[in-house]
PDB file of N, CA and C in Angstrom:
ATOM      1  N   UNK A   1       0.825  -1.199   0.000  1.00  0.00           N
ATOM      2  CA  UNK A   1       0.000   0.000   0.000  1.00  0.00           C
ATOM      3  C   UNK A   1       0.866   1.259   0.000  1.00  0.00           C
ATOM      4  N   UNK A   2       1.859   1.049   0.473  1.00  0.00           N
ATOM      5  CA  UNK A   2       2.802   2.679   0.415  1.00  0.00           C
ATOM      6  C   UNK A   2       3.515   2.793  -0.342  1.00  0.00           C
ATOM      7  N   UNK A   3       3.890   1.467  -0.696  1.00  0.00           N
ATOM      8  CA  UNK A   3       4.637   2.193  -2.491  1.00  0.00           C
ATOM      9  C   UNK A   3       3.801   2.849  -3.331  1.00  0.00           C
ATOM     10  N   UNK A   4       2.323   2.229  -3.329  1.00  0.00           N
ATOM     11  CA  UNK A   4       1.469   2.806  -4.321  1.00  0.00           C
ATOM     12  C   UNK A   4       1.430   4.266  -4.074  1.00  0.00           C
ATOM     13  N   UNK A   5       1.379   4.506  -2.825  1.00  0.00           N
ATOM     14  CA  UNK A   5       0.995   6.134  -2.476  1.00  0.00           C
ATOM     15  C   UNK A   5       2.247   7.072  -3.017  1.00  0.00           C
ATOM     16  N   UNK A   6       3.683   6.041  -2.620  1.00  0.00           N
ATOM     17  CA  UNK A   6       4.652   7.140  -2.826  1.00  0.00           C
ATOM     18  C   UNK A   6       4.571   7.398  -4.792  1.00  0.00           C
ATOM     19  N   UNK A   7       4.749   6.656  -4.859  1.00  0.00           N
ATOM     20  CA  UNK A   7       4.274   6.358  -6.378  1.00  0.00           C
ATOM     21  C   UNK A   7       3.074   7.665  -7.146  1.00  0.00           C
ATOM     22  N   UNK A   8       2.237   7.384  -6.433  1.00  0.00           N
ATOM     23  CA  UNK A   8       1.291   8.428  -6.904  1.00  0.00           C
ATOM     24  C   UNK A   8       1.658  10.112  -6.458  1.00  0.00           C
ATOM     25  N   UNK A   9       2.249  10.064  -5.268  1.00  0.00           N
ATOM     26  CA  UNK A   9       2.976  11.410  -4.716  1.00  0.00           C
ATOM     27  C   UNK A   9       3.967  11.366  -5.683  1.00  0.00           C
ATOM     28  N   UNK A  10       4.875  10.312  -6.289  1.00  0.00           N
ATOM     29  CA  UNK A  10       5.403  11.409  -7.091  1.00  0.00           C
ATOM     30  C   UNK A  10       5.204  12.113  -8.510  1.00  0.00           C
ATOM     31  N   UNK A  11       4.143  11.132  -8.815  1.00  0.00           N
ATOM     32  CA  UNK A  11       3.132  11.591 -10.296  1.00  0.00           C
ATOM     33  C   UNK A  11       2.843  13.557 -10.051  1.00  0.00           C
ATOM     34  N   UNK A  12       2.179  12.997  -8.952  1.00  0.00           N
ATOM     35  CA  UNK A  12       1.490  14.438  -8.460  1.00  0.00           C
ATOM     36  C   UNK A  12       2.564  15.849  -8.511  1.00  0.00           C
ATOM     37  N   UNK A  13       4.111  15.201  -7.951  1.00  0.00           N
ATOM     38  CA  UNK A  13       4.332  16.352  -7.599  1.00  0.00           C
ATOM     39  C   UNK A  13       5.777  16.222  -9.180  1.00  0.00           C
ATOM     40  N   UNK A  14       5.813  15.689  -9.794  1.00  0.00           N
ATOM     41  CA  UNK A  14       6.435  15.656 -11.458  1.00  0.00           C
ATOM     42  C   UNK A  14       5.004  16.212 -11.930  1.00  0.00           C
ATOM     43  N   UNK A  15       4.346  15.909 -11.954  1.00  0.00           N
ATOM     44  CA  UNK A  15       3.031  16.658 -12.617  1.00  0.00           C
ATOM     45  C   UNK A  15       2.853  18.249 -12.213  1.00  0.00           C
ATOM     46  N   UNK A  16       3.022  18.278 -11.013  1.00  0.00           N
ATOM     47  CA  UNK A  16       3.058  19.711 -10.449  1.00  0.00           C
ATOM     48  C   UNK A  16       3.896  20.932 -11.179  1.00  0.00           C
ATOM     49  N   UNK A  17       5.192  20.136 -10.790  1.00  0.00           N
ATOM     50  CA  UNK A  17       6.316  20.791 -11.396  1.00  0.00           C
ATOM     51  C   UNK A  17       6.345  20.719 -12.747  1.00  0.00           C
ATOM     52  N   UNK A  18       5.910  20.001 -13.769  1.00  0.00           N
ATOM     53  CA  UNK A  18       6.045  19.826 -15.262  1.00  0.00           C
ATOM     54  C   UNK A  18       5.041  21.414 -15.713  1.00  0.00           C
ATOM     55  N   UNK A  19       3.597  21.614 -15.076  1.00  0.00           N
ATOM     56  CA  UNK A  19       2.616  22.662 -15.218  1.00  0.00           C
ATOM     57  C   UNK A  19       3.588  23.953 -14.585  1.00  0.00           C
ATOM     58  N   UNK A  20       4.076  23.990 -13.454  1.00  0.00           N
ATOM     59  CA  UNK A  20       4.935  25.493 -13.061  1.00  0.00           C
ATOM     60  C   UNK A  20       5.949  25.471 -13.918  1.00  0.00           C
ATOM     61  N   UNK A  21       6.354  24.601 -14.675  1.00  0.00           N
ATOM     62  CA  UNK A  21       7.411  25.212 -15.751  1.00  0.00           C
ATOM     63  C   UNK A  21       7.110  25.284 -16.808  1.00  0.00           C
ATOM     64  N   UNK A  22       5.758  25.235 -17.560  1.00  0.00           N
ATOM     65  CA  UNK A  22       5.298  25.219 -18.693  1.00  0.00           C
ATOM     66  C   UNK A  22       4.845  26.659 -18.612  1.00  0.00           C
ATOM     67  N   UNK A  23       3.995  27.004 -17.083  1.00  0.00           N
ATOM     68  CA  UNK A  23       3.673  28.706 -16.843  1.00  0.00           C
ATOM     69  C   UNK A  23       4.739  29.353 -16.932  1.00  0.00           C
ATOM     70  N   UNK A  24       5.902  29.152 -16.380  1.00  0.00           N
ATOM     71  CA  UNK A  24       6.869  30.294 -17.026  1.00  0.00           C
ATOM     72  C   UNK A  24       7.215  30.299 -17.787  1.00  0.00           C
ATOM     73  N   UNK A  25       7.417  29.267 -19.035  1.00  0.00           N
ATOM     74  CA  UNK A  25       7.732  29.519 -19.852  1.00  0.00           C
ATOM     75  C   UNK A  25       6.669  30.184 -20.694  1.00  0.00           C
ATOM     76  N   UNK A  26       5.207  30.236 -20.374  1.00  0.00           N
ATOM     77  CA  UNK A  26       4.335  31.570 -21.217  1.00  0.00           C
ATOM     78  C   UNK A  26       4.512  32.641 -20.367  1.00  0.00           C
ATOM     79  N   UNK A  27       4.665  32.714 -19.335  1.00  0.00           N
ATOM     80  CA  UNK A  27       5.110  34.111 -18.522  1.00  0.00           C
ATOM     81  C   UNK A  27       6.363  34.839 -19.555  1.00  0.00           C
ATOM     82  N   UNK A  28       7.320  34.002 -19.779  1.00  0.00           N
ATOM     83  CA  UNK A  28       8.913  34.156 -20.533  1.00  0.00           C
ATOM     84  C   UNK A  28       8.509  35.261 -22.074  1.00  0.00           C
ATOM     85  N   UNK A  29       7.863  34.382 -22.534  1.00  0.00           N
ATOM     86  CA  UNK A  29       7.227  34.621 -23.723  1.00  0.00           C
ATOM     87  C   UNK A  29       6.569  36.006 -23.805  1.00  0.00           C
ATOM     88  N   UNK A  30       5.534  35.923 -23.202  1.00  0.00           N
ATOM     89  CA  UNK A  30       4.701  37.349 -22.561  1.00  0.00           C
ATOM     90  C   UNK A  30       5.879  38.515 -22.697  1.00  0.00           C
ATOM     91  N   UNK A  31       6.701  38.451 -21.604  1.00  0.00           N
ATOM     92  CA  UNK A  31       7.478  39.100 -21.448  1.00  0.00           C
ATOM     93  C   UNK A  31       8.682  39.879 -23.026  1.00  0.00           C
ATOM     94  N   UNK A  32       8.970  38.805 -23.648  1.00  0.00           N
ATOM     95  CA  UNK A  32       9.968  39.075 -24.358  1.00  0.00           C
ATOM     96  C   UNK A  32       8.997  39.712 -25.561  1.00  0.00           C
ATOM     97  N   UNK A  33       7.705  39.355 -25.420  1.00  0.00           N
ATOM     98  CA  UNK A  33       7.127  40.051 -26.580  1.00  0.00           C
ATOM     99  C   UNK A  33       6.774  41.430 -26.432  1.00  0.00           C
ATOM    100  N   UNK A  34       6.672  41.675 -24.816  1.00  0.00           N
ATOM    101  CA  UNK A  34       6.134  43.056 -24.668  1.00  0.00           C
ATOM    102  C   UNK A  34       7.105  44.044 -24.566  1.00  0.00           C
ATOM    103  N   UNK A  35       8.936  43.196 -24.400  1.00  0.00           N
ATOM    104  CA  UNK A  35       9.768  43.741 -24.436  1.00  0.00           C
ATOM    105  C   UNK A  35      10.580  44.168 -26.134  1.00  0.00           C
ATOM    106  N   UNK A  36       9.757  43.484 -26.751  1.00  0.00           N
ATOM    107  CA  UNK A  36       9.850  43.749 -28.709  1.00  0.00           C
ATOM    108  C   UNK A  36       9.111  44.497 -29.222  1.00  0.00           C
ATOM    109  N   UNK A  37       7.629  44.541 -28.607  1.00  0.00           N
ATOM    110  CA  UNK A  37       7.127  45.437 -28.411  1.00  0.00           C
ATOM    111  C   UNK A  37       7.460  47.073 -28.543  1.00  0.00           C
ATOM    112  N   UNK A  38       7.490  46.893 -26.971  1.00  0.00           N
ATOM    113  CA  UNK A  38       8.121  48.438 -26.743  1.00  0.00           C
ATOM    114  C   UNK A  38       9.482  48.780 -27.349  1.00  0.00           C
ATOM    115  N   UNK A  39      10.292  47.927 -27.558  1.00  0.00           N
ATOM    116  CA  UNK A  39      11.874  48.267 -28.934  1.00  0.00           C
ATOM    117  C   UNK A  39      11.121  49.001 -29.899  1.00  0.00           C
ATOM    118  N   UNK A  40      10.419  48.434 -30.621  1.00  0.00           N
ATOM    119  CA  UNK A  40       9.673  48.836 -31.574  1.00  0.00           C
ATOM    120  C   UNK A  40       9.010  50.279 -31.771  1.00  0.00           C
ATOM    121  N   UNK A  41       7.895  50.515 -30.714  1.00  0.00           N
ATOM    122  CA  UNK A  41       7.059  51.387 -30.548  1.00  0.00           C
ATOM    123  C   UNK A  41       8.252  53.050 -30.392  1.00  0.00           C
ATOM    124  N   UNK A  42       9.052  52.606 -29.648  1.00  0.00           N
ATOM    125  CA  UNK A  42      10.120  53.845 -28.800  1.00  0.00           C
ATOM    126  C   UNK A  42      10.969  53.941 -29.930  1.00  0.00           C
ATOM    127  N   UNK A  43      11.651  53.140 -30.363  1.00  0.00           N
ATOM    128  CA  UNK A  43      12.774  52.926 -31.383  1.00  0.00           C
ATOM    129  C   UNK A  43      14.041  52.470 -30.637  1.00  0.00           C
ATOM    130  N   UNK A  44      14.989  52.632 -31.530  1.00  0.00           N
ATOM    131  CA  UNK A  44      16.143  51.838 -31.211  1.00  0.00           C
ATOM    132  C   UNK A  44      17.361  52.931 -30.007  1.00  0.00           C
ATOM    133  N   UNK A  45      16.965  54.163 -30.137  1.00  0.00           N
ATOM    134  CA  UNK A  45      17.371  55.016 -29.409  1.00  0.00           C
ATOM    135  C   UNK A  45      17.112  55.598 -28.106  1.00  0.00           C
ATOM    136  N   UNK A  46      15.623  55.216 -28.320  1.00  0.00           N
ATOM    137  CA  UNK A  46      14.772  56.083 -26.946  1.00  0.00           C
ATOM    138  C   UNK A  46      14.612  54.552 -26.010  1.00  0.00           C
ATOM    139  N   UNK A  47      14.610  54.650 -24.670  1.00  0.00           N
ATOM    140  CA  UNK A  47      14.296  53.898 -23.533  1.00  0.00           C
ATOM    141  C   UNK A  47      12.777  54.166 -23.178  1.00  0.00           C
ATOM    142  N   UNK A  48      12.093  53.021 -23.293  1.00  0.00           N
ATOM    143  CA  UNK A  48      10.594  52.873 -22.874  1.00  0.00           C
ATOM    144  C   UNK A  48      10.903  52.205 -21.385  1.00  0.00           C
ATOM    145  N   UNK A  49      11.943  51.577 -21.079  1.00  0.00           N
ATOM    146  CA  UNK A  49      12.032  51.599 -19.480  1.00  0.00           C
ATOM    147  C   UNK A  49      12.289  52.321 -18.440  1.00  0.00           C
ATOM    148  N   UNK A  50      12.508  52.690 -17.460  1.00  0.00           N
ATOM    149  CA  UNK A  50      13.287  53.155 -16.220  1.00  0.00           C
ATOM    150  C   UNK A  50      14.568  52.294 -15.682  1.00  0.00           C
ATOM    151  N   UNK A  51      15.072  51.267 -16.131  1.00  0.00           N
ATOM    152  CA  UNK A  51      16.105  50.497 -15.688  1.00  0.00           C
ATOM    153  C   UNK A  51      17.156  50.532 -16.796  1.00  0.00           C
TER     154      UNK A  51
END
């Protein structure tokens, strides 16, 4: 009976972790587009950031 459980705990938590790294990688994405984005919009000279 407790192998089965550990077994399934670790489905759960490889499953867990497989979904939080699939979200950052559209978080990643998001990001680099809104950062091509604004290159774009400002130009290659002007800073659309504060950093």
């Amino acid at each position: 009976m407790v192998p089965i459980l550990l077994v399934l705990l670790l489905i759960l938590v490889l499953f867990g972790a497989g979904f939080a790294v699939e979200v950052l990688w559209y978080i990643a994405l998001a990001v680099l587009v809104l950062w091509v984005l604004g290159f774009f919009f400002r130009g290659a000279q002007g800073r659309w950031y504060r950093w």
